[in-house]
Protein backbone atom coordinates (compact mmCIF):
# COMPACT_ATOMS: atom_id res chain seq x y z
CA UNK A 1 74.84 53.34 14.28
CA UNK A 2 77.31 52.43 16.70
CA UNK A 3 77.82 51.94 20.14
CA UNK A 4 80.12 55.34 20.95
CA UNK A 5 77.62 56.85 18.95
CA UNK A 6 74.88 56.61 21.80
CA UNK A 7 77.00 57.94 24.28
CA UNK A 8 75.97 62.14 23.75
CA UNK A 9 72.37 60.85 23.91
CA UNK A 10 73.13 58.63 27.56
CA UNK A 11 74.21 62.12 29.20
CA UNK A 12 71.43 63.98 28.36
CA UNK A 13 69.14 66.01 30.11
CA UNK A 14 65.88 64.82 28.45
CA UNK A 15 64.68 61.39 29.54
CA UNK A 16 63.43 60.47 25.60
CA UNK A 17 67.28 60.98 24.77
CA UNK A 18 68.32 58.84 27.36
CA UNK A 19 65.73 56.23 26.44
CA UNK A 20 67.01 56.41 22.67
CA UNK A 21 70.45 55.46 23.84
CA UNK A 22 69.22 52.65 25.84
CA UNK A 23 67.11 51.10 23.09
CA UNK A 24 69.72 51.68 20.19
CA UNK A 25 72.36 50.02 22.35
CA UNK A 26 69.84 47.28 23.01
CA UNK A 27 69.60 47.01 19.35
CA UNK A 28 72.96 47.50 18.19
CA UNK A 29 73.92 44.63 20.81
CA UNK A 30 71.43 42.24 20.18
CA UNK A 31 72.56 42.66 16.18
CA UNK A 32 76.42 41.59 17.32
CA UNK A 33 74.38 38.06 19.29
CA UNK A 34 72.64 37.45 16.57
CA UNK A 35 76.05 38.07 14.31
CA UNK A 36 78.13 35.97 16.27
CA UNK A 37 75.14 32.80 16.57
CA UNK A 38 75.06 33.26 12.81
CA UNK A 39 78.45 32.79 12.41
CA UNK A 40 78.54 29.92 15.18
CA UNK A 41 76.07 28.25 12.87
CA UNK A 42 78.27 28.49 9.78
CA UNK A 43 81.41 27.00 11.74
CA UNK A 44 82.84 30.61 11.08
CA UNK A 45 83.40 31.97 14.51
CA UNK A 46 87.22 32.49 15.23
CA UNK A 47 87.22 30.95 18.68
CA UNK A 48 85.29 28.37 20.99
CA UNK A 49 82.89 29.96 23.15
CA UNK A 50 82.85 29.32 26.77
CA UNK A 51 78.55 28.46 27.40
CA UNK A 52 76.63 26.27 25.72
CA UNK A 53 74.59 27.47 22.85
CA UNK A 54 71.56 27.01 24.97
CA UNK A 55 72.63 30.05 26.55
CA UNK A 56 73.33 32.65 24.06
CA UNK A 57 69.76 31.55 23.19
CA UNK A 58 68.26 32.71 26.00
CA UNK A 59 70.31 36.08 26.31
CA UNK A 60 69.26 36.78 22.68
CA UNK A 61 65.40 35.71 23.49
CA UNK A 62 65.56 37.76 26.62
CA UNK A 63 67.19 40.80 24.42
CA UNK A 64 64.55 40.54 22.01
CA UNK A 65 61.92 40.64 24.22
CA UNK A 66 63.46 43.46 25.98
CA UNK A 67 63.11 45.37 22.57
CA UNK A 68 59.56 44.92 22.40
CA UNK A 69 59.11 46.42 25.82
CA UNK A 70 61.02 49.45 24.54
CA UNK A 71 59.07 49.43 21.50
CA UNK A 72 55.72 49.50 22.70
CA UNK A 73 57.00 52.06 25.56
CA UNK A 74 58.48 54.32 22.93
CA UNK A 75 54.87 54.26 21.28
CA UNK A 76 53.25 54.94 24.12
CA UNK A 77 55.12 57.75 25.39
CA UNK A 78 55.28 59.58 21.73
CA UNK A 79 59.34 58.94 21.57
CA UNK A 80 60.69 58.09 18.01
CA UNK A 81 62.58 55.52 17.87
């Protein structure tokens, strides 16, 4: 899935739509971090990046955690996910 492929389910009426989109752009977004660290760890990345590593870290720690929330939320309110 892709990011412009969440969009329909963002402007819809029903709340467990809307909560799909926000967890599969979660997702989808914390797949490019990890992506881009992976590559930053191979010497592969095609440009410098601007923080220090330190903090891509804790954006992707922060994202993952942020997808457990969802997660367990999703479980608890009966939404597949």
């Amino acid at each position: 899935m892709e990011l412009k492929e969440t969009a329909a389910l963002m402007d819809s009426d029903d709340y467990q739509d809307r909560f799909r989109a926000e967890y599969y752009q979660t997702v989808i977004r914390y797949g490019k971090l990890m992506g881009m660290l992976e590559k930053w760890d191979k010497g592969e990345l095609g440009f410098v990046p601007d923080c220090p590593r330190e903090i891509y870290n804790i954006q992707a720690k922060a994202m993952a955690d942020y997808i457990a929330v969802l997660h367990v939320r999703a479980r608890m309110e009966c939404i597949e996910v």
